[in-house]
C-alpha atoms as a PDB file:
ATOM      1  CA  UNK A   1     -30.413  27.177  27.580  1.00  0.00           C
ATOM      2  CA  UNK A   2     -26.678  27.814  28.706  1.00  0.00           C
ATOM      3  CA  UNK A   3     -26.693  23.862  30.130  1.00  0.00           C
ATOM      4  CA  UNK A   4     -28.821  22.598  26.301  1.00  0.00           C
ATOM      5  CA  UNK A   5     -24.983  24.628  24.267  1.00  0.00           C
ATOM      6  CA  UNK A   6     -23.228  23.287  27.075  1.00  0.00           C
ATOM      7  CA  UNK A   7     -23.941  18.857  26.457  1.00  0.00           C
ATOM      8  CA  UNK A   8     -24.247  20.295  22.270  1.00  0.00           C
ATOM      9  CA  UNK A   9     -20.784  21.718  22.877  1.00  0.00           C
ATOM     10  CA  UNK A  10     -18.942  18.213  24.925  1.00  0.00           C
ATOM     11  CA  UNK A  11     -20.694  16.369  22.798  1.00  0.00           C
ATOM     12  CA  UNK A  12     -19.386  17.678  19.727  1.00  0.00           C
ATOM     13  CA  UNK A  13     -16.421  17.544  21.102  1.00  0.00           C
ATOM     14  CA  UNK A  14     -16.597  13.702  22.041  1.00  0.00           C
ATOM     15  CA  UNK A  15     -17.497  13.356  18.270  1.00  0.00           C
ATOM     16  CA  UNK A  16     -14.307  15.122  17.493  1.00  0.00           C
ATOM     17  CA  UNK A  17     -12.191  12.861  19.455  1.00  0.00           C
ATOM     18  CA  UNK A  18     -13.620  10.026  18.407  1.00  0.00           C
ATOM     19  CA  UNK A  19     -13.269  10.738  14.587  1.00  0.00           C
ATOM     20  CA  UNK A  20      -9.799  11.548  14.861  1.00  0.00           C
ATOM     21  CA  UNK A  21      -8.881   8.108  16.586  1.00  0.00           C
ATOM     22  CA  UNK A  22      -7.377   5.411  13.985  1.00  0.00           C
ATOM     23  CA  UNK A  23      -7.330   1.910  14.760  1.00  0.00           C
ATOM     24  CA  UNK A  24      -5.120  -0.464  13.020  1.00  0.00           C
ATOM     25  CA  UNK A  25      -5.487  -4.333  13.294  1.00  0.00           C
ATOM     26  CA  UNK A  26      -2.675  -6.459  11.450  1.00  0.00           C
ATOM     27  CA  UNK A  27      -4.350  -9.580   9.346  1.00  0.00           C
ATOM     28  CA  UNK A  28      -0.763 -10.131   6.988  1.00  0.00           C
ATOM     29  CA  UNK A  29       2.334  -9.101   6.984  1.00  0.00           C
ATOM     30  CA  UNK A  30       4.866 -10.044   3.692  1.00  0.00           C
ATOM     31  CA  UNK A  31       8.410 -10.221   3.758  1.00  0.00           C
ATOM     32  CA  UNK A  32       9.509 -10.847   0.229  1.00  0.00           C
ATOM     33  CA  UNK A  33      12.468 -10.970  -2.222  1.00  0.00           C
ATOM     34  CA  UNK A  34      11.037  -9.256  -5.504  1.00  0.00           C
ATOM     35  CA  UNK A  35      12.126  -7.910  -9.034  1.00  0.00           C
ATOM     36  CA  UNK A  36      10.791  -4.132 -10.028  1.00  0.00           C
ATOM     37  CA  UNK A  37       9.387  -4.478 -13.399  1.00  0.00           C
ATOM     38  CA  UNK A  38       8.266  -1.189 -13.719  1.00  0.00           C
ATOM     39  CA  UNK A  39       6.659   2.156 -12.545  1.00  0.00           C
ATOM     40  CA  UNK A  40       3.944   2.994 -15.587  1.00  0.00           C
ATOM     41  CA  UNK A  41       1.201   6.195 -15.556  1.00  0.00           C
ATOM     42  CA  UNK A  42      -1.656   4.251 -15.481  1.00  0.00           C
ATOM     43  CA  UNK A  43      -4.881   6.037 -16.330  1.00  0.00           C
ATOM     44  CA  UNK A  44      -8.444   5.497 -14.678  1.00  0.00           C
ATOM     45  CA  UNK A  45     -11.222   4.708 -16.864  1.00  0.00           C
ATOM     46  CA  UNK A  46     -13.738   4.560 -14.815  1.00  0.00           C
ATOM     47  CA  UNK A  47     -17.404   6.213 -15.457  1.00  0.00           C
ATOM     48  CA  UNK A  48     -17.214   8.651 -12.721  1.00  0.00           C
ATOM     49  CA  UNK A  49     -17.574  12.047 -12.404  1.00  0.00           C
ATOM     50  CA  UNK A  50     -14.264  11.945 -10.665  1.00  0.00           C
ATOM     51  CA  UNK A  51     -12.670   9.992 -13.090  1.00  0.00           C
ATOM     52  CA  UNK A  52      -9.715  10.112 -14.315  1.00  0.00           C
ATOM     53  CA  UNK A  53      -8.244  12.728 -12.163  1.00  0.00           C
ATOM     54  CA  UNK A  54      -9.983  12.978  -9.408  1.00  0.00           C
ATOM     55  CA  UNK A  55     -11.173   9.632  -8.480  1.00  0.00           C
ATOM     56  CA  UNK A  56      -7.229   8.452  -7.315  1.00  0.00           C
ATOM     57  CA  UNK A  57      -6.779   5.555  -9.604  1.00  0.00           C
ATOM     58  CA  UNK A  58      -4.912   7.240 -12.122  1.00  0.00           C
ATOM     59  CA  UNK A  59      -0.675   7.847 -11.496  1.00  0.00           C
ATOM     60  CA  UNK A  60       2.783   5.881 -11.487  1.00  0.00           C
ATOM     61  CA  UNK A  61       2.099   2.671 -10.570  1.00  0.00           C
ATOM     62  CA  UNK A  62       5.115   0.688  -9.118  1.00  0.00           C
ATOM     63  CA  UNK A  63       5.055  -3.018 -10.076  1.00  0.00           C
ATOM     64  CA  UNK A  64       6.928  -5.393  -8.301  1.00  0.00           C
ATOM     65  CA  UNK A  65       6.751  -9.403  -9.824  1.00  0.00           C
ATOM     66  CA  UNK A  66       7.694 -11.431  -6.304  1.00  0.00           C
ATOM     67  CA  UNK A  67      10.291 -14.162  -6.349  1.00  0.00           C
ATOM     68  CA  UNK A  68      10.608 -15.999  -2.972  1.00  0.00           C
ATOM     69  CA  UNK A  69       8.709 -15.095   0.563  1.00  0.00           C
ATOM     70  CA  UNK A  70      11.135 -14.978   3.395  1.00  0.00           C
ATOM     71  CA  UNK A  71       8.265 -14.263   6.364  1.00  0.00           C
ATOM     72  CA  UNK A  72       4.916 -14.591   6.068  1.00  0.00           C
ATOM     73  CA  UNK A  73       2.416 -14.421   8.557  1.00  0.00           C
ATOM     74  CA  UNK A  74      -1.483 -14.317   8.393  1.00  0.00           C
ATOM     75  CA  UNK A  75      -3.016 -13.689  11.646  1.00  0.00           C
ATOM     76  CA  UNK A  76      -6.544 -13.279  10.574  1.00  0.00           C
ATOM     77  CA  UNK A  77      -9.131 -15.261   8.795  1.00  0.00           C
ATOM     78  CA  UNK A  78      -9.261 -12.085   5.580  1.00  0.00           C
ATOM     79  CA  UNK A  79      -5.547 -11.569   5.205  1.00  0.00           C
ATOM     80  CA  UNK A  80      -3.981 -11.382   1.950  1.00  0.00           C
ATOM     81  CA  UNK A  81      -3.018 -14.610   0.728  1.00  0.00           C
ATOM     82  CA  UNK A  82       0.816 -15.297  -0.561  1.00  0.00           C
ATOM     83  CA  UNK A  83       1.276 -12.751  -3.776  1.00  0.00           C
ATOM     84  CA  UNK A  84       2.566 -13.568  -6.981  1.00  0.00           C
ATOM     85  CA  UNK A  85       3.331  -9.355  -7.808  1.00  0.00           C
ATOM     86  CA  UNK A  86       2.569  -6.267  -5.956  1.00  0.00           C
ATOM     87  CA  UNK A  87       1.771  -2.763  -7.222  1.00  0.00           C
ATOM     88  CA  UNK A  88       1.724   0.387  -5.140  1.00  0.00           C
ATOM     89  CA  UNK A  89       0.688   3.642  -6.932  1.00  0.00           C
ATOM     90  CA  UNK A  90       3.377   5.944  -6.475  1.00  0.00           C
ATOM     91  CA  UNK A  91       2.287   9.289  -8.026  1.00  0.00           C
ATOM     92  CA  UNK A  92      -1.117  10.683  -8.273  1.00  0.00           C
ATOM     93  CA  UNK A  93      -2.767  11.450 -11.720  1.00  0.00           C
ATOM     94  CA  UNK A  94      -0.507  14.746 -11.903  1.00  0.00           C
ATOM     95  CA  UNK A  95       2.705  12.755 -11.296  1.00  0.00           C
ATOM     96  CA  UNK A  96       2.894  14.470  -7.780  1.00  0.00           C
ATOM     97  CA  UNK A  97       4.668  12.340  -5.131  1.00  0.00           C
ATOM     98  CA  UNK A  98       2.801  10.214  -2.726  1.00  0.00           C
ATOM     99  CA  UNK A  99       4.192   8.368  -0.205  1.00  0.00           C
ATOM    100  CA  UNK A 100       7.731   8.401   2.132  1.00  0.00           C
ATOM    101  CA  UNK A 101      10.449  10.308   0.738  1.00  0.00           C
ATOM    102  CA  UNK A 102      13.142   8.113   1.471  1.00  0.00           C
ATOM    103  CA  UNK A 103      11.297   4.831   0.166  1.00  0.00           C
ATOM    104  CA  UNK A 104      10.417   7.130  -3.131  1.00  0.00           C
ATOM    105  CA  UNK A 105      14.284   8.098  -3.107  1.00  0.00           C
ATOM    106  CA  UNK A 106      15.229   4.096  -3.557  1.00  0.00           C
ATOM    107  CA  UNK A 107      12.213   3.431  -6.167  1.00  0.00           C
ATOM    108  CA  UNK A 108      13.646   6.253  -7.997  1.00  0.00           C
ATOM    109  CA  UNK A 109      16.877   4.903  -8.173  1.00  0.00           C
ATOM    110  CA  UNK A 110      15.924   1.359  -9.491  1.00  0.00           C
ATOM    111  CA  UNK A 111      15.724  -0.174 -13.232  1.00  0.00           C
ATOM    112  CA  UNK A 112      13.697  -2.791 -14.072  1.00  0.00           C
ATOM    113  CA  UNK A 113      15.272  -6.502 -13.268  1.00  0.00           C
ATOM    114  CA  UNK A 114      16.829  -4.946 -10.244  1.00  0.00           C
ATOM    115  CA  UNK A 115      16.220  -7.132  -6.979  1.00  0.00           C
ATOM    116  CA  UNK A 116      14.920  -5.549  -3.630  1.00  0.00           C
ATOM    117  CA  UNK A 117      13.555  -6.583  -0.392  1.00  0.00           C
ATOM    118  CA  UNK A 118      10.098  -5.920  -0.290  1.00  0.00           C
ATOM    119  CA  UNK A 119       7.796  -5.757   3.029  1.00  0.00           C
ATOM    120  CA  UNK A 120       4.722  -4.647   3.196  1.00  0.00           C
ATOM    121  CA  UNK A 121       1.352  -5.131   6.193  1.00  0.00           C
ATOM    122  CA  UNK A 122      -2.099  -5.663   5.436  1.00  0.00           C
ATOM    123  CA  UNK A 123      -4.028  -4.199   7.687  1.00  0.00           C
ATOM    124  CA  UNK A 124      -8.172  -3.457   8.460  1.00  0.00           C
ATOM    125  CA  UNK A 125      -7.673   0.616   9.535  1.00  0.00           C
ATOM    126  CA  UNK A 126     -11.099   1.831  11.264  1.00  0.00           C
ATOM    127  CA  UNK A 127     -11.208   5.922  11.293  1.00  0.00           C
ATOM    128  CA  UNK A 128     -13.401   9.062  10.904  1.00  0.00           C
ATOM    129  CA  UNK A 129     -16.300   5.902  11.321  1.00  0.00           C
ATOM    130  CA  UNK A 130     -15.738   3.695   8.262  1.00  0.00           C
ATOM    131  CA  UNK A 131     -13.498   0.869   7.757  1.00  0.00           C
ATOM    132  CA  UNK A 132     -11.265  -0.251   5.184  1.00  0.00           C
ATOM    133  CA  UNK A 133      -7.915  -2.106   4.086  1.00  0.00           C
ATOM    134  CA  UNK A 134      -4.820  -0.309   3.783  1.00  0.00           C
ATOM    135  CA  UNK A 135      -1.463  -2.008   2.482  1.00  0.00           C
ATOM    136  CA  UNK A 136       1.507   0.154   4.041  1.00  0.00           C
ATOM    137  CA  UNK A 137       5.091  -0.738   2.574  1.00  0.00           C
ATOM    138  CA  UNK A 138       7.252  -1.329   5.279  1.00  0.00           C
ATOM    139  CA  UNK A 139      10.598  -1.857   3.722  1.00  0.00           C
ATOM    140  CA  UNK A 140      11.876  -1.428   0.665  1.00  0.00           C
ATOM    141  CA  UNK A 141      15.809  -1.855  -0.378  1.00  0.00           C
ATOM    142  CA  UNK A 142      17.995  -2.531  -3.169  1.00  0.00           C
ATOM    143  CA  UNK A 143      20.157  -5.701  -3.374  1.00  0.00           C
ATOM    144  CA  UNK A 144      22.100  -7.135  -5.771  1.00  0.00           C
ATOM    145  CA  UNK A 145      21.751 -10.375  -7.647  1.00  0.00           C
ATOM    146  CA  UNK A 146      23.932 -12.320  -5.380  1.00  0.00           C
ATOM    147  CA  UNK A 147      22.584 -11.531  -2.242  1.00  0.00           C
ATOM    148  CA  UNK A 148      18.969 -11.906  -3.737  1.00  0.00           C
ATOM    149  CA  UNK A 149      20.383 -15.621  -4.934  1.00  0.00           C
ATOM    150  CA  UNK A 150      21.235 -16.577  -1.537  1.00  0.00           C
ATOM    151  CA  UNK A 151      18.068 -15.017   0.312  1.00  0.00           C
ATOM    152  CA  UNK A 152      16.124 -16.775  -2.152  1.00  0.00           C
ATOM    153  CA  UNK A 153      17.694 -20.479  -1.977  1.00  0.00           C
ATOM    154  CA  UNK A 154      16.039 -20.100   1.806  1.00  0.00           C
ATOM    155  CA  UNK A 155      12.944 -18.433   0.724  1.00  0.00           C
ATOM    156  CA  UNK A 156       9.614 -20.502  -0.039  1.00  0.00           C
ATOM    157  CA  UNK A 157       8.604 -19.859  -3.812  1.00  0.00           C
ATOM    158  CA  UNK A 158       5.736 -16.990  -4.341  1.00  0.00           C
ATOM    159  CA  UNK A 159       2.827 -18.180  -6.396  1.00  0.00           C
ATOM    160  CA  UNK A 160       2.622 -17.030 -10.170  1.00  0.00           C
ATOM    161  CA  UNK A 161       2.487 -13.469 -10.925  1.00  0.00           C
ATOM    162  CA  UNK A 162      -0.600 -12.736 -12.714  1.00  0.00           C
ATOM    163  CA  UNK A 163       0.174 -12.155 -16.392  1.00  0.00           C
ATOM    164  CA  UNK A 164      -1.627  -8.420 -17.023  1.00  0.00           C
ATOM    165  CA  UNK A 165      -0.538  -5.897 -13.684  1.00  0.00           C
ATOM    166  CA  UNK A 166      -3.226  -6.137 -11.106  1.00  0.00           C
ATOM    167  CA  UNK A 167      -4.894  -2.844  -9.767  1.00  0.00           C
ATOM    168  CA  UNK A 168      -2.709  -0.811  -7.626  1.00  0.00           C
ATOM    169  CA  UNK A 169      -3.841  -2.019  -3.826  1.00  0.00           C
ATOM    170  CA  UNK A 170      -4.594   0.057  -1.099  1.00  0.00           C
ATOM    171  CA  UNK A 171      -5.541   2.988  -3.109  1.00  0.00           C
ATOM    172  CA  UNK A 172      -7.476   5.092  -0.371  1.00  0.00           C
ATOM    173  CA  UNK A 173      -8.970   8.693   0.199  1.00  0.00           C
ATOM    174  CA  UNK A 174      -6.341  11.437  -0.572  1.00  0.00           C
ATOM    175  CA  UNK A 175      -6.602  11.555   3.316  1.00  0.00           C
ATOM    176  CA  UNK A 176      -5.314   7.934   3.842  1.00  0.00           C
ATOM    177  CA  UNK A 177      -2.566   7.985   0.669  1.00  0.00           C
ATOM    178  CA  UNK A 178      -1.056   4.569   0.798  1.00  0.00           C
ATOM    179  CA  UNK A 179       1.741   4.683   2.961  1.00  0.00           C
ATOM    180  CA  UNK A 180       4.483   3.835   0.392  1.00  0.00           C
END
């Protein structure tokens, strides 16, 4: 009996280990001059039982409208195409937070028309046994005009932003909040 709660317990343990491991593999990575157009609450209205405060697709959502790509690299066959805009939910449905502190600290301090350098992965994240995409800004600064001019005259043109905001991507289990 003592050997049977013995293999339960390593076992269990293995498990444990093995849930906790998170594997990342890059399949895009964007380096972009953009314009912030905006950081509305955007409400779910989905049909869950979760929904709309619950579920995590309610919050701020921060919209970015993308003007010239200065790197872009797709390294596997499903990585995000060249983007006309980018959102990012920034707050959850209770305006709480979510994300880096000192990326949230620049986002807080810009107005719409202002001109940043925007950066962001796309990866394929495997952990706790599922699998999923996840969208992690990387950078995020303020420039001005000028320098945005410049960057841009040696950037290759983004395709069209959509016309209506596209959903917020990377919105994940309160356990994987999009790394903003």
């Amino acid at each position: 009996m003592r050997i049977l709660n013995s293999i339960v317990l390593v076992a269990a343990l293995l498990g444990t280990l093995a849930q906790a491991e998170e594997k990342r593999e890059l399949l895009a990575r964007h380096e972009t001059v953009a314009v912030f157009t905006g950081a509305p609450f955007k409400k779910c209205l989905g049909l869950t039982a979760l929904c709309p405060d619950k579920c995590e697709g309610s919050g701020e959502v921060a919209t970015f409208e993308i003007r010239g790509y200065l790197v872009y690299e797709k390294r596997g066959q499903y990585g995000d195409p060249q983007q006309g805009q980018f959102t990012v939910r920034i707050s959850d449905h209770n305006k709480k937070p979510l994300g880096n502190p000192a990326r949230r600290a620049v986002l807080d301090d810009l107005k719409p028309g202002d001109f940043v350098l925007l950066s962001w992965q796309h990866d394929y994240v495997t952990s706790d046994g599922s699998s999923f995409p996840a969208r992690p800004v990387t950078n995020l600064k303020k420039i001005p005009a000028a320098e945005a001019a410049e960057l841009l005259k040696k950037a290759s043109p983004a395709p069209a932003a959509p016309k209506e905001p596209v959903q917020p991507r990377g919105a994940a289990p309160a356990a994987r909040a999009v790394a903003f």
